[in-house]
PDB file of N, CA and C in Angstrom:
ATOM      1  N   UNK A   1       0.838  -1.181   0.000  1.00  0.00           N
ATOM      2  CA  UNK A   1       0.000   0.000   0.000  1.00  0.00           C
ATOM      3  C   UNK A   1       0.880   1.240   0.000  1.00  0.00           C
ATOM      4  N   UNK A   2       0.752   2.202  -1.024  1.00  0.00           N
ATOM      5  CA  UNK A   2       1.510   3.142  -1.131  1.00  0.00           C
ATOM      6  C   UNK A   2       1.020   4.395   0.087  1.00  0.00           C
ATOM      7  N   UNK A   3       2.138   4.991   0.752  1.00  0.00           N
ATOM      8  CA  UNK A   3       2.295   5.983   1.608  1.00  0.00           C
ATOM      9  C   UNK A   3       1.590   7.060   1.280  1.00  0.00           C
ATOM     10  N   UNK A   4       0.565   8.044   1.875  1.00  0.00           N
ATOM     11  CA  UNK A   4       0.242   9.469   1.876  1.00  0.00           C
ATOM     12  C   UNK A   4       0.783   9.954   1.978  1.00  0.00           C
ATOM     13  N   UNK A   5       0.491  11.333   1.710  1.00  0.00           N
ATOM     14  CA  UNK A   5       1.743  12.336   1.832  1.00  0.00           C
ATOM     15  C   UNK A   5       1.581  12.601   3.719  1.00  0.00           C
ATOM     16  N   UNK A   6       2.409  13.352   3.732  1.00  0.00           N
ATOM     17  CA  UNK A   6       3.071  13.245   5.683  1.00  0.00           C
ATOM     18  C   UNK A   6       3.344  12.018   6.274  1.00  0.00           C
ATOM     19  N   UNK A   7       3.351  11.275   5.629  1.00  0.00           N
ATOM     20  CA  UNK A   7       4.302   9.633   6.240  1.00  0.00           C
ATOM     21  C   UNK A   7       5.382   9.471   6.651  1.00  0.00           C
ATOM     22  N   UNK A   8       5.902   8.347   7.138  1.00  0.00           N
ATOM     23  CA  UNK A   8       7.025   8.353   7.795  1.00  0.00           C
ATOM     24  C   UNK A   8       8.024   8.325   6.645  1.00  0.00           C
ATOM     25  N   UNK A   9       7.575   7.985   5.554  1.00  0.00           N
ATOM     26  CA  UNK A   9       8.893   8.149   4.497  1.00  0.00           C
ATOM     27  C   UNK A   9       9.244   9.207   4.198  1.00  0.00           C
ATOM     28  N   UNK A  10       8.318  10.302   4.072  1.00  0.00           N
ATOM     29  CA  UNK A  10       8.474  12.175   3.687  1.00  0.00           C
ATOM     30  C   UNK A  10       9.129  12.449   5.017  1.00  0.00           C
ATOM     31  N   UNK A  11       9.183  12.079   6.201  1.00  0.00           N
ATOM     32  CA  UNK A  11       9.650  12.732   6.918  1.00  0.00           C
ATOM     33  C   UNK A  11      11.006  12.466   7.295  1.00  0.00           C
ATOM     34  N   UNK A  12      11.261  10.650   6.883  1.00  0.00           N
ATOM     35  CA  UNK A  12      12.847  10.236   6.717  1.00  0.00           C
ATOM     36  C   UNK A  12      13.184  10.878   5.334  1.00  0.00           C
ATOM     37  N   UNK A  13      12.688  11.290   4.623  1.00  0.00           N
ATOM     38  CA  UNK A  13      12.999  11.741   3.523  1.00  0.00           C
ATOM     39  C   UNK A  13      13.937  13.064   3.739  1.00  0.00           C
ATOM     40  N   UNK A  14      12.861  13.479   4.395  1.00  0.00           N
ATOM     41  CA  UNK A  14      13.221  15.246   5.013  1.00  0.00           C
ATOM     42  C   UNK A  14      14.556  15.314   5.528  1.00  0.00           C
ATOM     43  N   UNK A  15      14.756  14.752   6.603  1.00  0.00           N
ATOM     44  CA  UNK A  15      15.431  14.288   7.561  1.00  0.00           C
ATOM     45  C   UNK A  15      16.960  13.713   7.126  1.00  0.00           C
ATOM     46  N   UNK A  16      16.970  12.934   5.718  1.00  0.00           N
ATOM     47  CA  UNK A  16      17.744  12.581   5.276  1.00  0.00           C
ATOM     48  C   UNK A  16      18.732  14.249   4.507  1.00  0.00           C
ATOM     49  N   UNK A  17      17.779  14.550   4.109  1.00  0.00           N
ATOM     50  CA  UNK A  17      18.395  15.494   3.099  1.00  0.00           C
ATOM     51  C   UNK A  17      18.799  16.586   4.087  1.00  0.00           C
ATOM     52  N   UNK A  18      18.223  17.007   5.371  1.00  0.00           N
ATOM     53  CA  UNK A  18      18.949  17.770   6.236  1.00  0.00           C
ATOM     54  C   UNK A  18      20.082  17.250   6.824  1.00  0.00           C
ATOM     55  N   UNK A  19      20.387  16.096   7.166  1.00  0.00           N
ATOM     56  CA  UNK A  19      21.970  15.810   7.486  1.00  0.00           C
ATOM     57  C   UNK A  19      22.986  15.611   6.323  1.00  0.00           C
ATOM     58  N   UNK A  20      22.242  15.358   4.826  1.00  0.00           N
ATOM     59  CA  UNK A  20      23.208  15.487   3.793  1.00  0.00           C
ATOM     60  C   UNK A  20      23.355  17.543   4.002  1.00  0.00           C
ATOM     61  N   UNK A  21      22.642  18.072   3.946  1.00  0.00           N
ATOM     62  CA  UNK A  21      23.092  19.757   3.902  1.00  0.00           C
ATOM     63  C   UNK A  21      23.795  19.792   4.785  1.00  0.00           C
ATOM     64  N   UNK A  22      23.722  19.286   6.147  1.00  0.00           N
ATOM     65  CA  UNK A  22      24.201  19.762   7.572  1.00  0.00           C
ATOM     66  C   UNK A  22      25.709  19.048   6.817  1.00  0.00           C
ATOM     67  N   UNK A  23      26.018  17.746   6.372  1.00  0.00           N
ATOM     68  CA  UNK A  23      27.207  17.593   6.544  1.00  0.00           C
ATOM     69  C   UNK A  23      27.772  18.136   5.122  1.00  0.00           C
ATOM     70  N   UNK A  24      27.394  18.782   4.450  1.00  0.00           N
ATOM     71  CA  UNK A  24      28.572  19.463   3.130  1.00  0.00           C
ATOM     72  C   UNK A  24      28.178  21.085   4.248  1.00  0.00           C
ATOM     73  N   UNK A  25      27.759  21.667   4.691  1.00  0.00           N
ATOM     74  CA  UNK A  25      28.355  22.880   5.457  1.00  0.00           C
ATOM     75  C   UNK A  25      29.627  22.449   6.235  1.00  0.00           C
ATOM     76  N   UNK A  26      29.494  21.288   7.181  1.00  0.00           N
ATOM     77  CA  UNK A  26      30.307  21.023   7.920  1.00  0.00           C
ATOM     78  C   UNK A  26      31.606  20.712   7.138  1.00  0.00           C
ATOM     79  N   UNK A  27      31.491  20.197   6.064  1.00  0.00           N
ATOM     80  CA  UNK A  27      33.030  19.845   5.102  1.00  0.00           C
ATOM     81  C   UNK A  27      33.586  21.367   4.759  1.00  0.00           C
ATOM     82  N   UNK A  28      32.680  22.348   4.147  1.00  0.00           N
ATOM     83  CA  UNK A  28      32.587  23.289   3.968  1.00  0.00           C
ATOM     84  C   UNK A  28      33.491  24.398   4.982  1.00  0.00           C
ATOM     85  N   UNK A  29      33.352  24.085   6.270  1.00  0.00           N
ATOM     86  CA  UNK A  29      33.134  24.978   6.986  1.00  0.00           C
ATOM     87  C   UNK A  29      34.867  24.207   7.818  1.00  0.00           C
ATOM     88  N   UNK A  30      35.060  22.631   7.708  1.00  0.00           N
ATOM     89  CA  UNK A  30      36.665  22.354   7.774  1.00  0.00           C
ATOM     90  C   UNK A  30      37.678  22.697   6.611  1.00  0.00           C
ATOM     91  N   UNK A  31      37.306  23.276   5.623  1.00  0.00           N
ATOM     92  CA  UNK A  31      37.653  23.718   4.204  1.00  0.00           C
ATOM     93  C   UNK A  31      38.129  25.466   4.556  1.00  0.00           C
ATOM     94  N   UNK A  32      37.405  25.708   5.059  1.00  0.00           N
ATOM     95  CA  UNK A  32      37.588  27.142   5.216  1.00  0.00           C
ATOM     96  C   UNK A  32      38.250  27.606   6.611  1.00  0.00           C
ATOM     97  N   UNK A  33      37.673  26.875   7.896  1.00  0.00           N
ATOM     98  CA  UNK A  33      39.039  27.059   8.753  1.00  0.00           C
ATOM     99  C   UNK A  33      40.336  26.569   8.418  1.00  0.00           C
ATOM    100  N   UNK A  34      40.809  25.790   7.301  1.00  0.00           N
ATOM    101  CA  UNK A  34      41.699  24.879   7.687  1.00  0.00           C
ATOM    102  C   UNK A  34      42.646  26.814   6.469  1.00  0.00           C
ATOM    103  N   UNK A  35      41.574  27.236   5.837  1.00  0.00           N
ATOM    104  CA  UNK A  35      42.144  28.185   4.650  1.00  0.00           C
ATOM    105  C   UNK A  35      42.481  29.392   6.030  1.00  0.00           C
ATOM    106  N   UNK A  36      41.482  29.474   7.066  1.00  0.00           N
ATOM    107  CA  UNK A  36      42.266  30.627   7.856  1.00  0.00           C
ATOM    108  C   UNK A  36      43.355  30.173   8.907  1.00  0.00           C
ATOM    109  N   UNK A  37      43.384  29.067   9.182  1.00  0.00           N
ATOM    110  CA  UNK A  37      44.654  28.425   9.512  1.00  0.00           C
ATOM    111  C   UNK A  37      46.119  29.071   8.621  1.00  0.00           C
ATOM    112  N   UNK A  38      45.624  28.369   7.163  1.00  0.00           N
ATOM    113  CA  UNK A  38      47.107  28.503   6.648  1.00  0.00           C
ATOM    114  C   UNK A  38      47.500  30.188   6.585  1.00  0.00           C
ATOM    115  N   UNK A  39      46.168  31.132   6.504  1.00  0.00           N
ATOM    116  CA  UNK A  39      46.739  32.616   6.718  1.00  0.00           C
ATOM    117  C   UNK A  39      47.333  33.165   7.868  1.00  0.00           C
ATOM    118  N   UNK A  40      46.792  32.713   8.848  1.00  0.00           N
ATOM    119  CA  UNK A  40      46.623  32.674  10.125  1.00  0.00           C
ATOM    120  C   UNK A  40      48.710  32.545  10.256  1.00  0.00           C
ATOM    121  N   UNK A  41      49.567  31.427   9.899  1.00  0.00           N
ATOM    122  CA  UNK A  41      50.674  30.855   9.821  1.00  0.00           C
ATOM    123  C   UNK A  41      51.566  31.999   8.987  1.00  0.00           C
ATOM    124  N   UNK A  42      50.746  32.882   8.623  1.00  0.00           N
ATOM    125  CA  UNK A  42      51.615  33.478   7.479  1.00  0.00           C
ATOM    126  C   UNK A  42      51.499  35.118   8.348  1.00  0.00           C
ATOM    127  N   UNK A  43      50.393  35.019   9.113  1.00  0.00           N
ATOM    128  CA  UNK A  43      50.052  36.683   9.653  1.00  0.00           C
ATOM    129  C   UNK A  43      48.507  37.551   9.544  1.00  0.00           C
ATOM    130  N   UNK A  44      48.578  36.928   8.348  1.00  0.00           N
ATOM    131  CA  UNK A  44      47.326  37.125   7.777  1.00  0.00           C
ATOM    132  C   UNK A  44      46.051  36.689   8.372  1.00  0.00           C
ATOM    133  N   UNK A  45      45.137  37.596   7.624  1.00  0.00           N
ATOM    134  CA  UNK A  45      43.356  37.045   7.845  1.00  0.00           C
ATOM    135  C   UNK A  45      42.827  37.590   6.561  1.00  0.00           C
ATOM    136  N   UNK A  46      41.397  36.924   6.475  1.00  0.00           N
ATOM    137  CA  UNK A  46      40.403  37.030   5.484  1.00  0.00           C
ATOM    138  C   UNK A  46      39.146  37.135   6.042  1.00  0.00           C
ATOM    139  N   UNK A  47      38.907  39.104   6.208  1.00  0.00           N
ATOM    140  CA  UNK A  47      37.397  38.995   6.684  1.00  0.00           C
ATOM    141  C   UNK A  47      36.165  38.007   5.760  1.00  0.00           C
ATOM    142  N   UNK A  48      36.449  38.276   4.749  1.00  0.00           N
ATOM    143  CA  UNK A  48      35.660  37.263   3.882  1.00  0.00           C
ATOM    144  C   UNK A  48      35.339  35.926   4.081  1.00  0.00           C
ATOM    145  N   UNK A  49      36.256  35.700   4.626  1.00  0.00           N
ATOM    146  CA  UNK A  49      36.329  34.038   4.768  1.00  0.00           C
ATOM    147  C   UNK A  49      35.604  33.705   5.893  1.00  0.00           C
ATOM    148  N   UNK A  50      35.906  34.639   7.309  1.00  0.00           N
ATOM    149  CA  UNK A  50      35.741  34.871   8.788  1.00  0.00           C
ATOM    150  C   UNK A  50      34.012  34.622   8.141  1.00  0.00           C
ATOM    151  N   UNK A  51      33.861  35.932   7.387  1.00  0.00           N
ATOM    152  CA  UNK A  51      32.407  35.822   7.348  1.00  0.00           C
ATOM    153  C   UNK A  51      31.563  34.983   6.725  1.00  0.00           C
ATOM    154  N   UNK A  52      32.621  33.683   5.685  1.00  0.00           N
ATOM    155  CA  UNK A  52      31.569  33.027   4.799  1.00  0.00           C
ATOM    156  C   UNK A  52      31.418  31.636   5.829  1.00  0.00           C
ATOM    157  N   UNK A  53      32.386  31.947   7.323  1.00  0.00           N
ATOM    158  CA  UNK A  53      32.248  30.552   7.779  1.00  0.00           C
ATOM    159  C   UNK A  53      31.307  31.081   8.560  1.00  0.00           C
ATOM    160  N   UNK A  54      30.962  32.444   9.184  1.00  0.00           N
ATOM    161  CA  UNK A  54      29.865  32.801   9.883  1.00  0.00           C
ATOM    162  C   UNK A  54      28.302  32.544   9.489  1.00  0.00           C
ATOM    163  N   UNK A  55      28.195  32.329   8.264  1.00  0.00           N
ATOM    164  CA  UNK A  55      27.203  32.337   7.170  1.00  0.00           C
ATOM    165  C   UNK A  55      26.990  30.904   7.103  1.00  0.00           C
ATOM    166  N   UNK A  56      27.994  30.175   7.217  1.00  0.00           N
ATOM    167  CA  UNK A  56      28.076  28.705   6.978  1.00  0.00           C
ATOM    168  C   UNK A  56      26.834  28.014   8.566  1.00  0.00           C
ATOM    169  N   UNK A  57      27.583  28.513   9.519  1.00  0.00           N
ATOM    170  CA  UNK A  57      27.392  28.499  11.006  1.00  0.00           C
ATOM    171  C   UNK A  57      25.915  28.953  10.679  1.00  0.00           C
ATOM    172  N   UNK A  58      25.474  30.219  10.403  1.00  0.00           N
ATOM    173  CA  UNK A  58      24.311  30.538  10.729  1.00  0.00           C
ATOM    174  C   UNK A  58      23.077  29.685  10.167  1.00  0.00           C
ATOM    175  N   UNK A  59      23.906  29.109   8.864  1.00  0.00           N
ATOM    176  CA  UNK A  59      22.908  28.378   8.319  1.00  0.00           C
ATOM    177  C   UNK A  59      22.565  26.962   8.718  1.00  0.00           C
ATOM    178  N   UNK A  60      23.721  26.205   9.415  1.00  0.00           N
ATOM    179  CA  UNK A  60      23.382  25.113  10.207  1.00  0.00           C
ATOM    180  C   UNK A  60      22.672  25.226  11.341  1.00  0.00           C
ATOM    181  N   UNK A  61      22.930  26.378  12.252  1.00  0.00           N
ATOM    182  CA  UNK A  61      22.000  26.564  13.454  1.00  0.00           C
ATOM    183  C   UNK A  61      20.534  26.494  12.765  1.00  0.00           C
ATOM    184  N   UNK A  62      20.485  26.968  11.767  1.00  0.00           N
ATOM    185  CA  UNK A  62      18.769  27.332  11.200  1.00  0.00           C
ATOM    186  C   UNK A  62      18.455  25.504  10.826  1.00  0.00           C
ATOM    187  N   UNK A  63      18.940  25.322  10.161  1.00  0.00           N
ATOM    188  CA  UNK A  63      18.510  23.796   9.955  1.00  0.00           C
ATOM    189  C   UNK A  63      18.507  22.970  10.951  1.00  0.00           C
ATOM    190  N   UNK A  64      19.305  23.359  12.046  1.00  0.00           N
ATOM    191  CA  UNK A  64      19.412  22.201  12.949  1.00  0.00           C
ATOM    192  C   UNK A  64      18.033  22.496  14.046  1.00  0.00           C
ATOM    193  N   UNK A  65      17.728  23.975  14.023  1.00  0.00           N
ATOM    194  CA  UNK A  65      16.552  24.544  14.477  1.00  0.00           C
ATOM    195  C   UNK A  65      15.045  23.666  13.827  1.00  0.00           C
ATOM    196  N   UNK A  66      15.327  24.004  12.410  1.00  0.00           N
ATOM    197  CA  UNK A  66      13.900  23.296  11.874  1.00  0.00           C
ATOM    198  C   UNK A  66      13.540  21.928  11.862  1.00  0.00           C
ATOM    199  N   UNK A  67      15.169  21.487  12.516  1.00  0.00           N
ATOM    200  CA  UNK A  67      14.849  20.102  12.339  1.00  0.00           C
ATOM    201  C   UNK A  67      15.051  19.277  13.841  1.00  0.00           C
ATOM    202  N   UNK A  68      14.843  20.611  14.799  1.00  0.00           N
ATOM    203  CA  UNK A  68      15.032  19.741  16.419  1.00  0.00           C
ATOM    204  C   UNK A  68      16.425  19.124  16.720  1.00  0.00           C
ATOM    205  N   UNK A  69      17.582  19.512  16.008  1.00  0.00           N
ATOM    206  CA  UNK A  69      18.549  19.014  16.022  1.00  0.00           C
ATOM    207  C   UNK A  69      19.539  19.720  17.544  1.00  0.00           C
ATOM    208  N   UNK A  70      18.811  20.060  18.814  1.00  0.00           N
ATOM    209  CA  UNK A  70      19.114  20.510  19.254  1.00  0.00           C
ATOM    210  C   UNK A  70      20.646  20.677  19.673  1.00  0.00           C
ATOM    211  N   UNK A  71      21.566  19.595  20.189  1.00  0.00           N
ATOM    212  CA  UNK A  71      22.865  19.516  20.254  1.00  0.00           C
ATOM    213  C   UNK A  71      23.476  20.277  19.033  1.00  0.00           C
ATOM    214  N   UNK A  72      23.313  20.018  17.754  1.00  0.00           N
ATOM    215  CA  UNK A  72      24.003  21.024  17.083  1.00  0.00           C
ATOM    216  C   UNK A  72      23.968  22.115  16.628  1.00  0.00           C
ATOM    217  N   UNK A  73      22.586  22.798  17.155  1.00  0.00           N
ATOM    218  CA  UNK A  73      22.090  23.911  17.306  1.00  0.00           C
ATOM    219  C   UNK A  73      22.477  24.862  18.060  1.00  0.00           C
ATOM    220  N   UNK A  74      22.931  23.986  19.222  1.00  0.00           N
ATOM    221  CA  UNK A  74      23.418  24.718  20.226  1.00  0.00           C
ATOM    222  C   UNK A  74      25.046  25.006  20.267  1.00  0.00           C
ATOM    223  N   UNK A  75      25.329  23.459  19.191  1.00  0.00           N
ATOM    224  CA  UNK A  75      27.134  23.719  19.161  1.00  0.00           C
ATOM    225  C   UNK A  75      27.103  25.237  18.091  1.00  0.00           C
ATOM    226  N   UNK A  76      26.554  25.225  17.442  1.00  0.00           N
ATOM    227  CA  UNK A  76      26.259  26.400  16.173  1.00  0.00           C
ATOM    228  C   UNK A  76      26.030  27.786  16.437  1.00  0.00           C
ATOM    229  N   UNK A  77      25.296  27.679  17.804  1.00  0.00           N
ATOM    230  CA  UNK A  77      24.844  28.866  18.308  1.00  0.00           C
ATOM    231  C   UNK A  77      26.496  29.850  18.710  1.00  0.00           C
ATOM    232  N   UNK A  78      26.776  28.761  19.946  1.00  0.00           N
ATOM    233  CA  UNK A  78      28.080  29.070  20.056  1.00  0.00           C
ATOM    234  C   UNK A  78      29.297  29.320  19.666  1.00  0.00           C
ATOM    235  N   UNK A  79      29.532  28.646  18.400  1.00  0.00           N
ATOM    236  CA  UNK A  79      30.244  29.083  17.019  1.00  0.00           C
ATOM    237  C   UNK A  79      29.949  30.276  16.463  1.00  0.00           C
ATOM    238  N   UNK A  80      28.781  30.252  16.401  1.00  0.00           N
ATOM    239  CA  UNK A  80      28.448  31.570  15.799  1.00  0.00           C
ATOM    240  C   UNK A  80      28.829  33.305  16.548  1.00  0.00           C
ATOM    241  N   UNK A  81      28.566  33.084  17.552  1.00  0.00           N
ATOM    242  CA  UNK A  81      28.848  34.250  18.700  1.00  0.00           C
ATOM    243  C   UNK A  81      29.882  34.640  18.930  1.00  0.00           C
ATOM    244  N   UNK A  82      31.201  33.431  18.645  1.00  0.00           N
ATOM    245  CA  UNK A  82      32.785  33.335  18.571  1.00  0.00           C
ATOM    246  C   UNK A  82      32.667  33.898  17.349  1.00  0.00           C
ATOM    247  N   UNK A  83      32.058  33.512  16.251  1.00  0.00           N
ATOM    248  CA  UNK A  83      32.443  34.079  14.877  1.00  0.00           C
ATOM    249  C   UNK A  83      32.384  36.001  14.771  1.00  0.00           C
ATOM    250  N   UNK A  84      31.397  35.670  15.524  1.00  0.00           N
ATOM    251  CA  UNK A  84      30.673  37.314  15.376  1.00  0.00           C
ATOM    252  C   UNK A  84      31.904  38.358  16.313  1.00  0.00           C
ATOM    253  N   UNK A  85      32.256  37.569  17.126  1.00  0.00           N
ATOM    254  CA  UNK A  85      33.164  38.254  18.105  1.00  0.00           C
ATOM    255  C   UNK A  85      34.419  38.649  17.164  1.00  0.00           C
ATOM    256  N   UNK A  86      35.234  37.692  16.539  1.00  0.00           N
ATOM    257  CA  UNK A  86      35.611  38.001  15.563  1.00  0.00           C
ATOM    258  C   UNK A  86      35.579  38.841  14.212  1.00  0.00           C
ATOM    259  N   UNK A  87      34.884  38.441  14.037  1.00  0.00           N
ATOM    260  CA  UNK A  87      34.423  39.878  12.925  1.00  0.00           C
ATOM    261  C   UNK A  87      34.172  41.108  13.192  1.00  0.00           C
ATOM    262  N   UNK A  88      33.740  41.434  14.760  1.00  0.00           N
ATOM    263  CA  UNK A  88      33.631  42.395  15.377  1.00  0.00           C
ATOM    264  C   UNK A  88      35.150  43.123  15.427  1.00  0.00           C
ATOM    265  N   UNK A  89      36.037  42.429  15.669  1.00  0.00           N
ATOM    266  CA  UNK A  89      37.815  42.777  16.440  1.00  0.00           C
ATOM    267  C   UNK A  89      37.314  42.190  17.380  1.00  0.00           C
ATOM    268  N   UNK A  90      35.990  41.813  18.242  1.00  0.00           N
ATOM    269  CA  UNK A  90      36.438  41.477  20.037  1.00  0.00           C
ATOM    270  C   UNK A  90      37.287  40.636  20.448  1.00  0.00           C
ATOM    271  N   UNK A  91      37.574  39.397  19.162  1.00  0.00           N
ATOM    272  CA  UNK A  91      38.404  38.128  19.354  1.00  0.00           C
ATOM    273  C   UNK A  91      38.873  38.338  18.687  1.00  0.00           C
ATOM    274  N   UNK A  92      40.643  37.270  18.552  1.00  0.00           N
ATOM    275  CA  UNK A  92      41.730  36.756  17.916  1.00  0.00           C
ATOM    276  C   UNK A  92      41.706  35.699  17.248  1.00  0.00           C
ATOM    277  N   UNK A  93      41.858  35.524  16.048  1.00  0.00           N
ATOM    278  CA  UNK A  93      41.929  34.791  15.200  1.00  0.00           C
ATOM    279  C   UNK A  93      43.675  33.556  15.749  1.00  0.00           C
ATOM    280  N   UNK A  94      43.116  33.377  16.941  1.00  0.00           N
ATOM    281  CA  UNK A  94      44.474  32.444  17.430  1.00  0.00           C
ATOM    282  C   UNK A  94      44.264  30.982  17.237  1.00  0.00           C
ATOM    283  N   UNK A  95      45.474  30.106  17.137  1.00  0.00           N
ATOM    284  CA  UNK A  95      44.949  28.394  17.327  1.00  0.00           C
ATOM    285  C   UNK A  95      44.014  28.189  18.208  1.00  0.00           C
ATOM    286  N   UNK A  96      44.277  28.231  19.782  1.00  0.00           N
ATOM    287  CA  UNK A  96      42.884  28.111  20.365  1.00  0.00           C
ATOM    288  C   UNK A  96      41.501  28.281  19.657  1.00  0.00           C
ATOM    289  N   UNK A  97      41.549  29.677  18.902  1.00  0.00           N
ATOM    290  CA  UNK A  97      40.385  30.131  18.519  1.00  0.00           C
ATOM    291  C   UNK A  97      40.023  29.004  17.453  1.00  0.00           C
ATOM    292  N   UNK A  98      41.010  28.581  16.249  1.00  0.00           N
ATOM    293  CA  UNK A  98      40.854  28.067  15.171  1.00  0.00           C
ATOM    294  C   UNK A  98      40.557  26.390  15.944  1.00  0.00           C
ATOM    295  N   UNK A  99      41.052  26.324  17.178  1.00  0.00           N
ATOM    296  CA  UNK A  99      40.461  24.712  17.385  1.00  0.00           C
ATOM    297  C   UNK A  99      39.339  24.237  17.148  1.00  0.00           C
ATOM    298  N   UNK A 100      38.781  25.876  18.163  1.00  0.00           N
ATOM    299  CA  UNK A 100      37.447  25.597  18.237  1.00  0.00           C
ATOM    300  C   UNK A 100      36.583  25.628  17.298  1.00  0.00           C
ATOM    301  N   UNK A 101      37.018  26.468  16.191  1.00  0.00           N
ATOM    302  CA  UNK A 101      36.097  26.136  14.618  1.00  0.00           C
ATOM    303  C   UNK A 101      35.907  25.193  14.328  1.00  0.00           C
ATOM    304  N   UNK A 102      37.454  24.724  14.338  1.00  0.00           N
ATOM    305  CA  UNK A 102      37.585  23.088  13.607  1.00  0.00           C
ATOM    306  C   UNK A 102      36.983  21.753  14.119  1.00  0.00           C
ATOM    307  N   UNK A 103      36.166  21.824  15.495  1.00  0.00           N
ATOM    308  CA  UNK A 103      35.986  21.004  16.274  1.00  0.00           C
ATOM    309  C   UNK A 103      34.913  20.397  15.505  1.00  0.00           C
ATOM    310  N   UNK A 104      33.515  21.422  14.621  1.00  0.00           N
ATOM    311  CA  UNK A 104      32.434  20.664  13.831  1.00  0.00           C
ATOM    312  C   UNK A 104      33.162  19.587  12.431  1.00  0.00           C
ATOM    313  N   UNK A 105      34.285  20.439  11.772  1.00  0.00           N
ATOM    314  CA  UNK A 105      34.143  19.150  10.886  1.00  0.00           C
ATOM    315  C   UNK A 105      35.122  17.922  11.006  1.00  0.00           C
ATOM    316  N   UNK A 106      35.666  17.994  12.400  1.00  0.00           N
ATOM    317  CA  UNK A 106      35.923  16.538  13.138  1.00  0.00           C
ATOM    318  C   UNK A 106      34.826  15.606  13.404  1.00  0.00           C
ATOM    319  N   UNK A 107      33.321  15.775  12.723  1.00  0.00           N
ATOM    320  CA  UNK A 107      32.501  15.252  13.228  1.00  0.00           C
ATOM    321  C   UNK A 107      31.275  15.157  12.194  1.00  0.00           C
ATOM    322  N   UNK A 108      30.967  13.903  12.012  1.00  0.00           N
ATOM    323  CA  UNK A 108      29.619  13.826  11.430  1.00  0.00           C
ATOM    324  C   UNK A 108      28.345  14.737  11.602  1.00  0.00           C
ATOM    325  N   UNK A 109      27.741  14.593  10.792  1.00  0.00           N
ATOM    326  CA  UNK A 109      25.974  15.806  11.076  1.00  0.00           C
ATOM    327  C   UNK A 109      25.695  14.681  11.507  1.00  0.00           C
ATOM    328  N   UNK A 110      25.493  13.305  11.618  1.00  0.00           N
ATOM    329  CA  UNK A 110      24.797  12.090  12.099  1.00  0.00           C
ATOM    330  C   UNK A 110      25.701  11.935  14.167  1.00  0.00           C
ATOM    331  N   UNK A 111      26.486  12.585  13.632  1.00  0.00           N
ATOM    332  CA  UNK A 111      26.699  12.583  15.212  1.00  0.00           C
ATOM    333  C   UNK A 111      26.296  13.441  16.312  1.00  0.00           C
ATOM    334  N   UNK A 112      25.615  14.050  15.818  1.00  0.00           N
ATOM    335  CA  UNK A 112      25.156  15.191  16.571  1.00  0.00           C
ATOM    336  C   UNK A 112      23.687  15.533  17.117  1.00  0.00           C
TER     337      UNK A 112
END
């Protein structure tokens, strides 16, 4: 018997395709700290970059929002606030700082 629409398959459906987005931000988003790393080694920064991983961040908190994904919503939230601090001047673009970027794409969207 074929499924109605709002079934449990539309909603693994759903569900599926939000941890495929959640995890190409997250590749995305070890792609681009690993790029303010190597500036980072040289002296350098890239507000651009600062901001496309802020953008990256904001957009996983939102998905992880629509999709109850609370733990990484909340890791996102907090990323994000570091990001913003940064872009502000309030923070340093230091290793510490860059750990903590790097800590999401040490990690599956299914792990979270």
């Amino acid at each position: 018997m074929a499924e109605q629409g709002g079934g449990k398959g539309e909603s693994d459906r759903a569900r599926e395709e939000f941890l495929s987005e959640a995890q190409e931000l997250i590749d995305g988003l070890g792609r681009d700290v690993l790029g303010l790393d190597e500036l980072s080694k040289v002296g350098r920064s890239d507000p651009e970059l600062i901001n496309d991983v802020f953008r990256a961040v904001h957009t996983l908190k939102g998905l992880a929002g629509l999709f109850g994904a609370t733990q990484m919503g909340a890791v996102s939230h907090r990323l994000e606030d570091l990001l913003d601090d940064l872009r502000l001047g309030r923070a340093e673009l230091t290793p510490d700082t860059l750990d903590i970027l790097s800590a999401p794409s040490r990690c599956s969207a299914r792990s979270f």
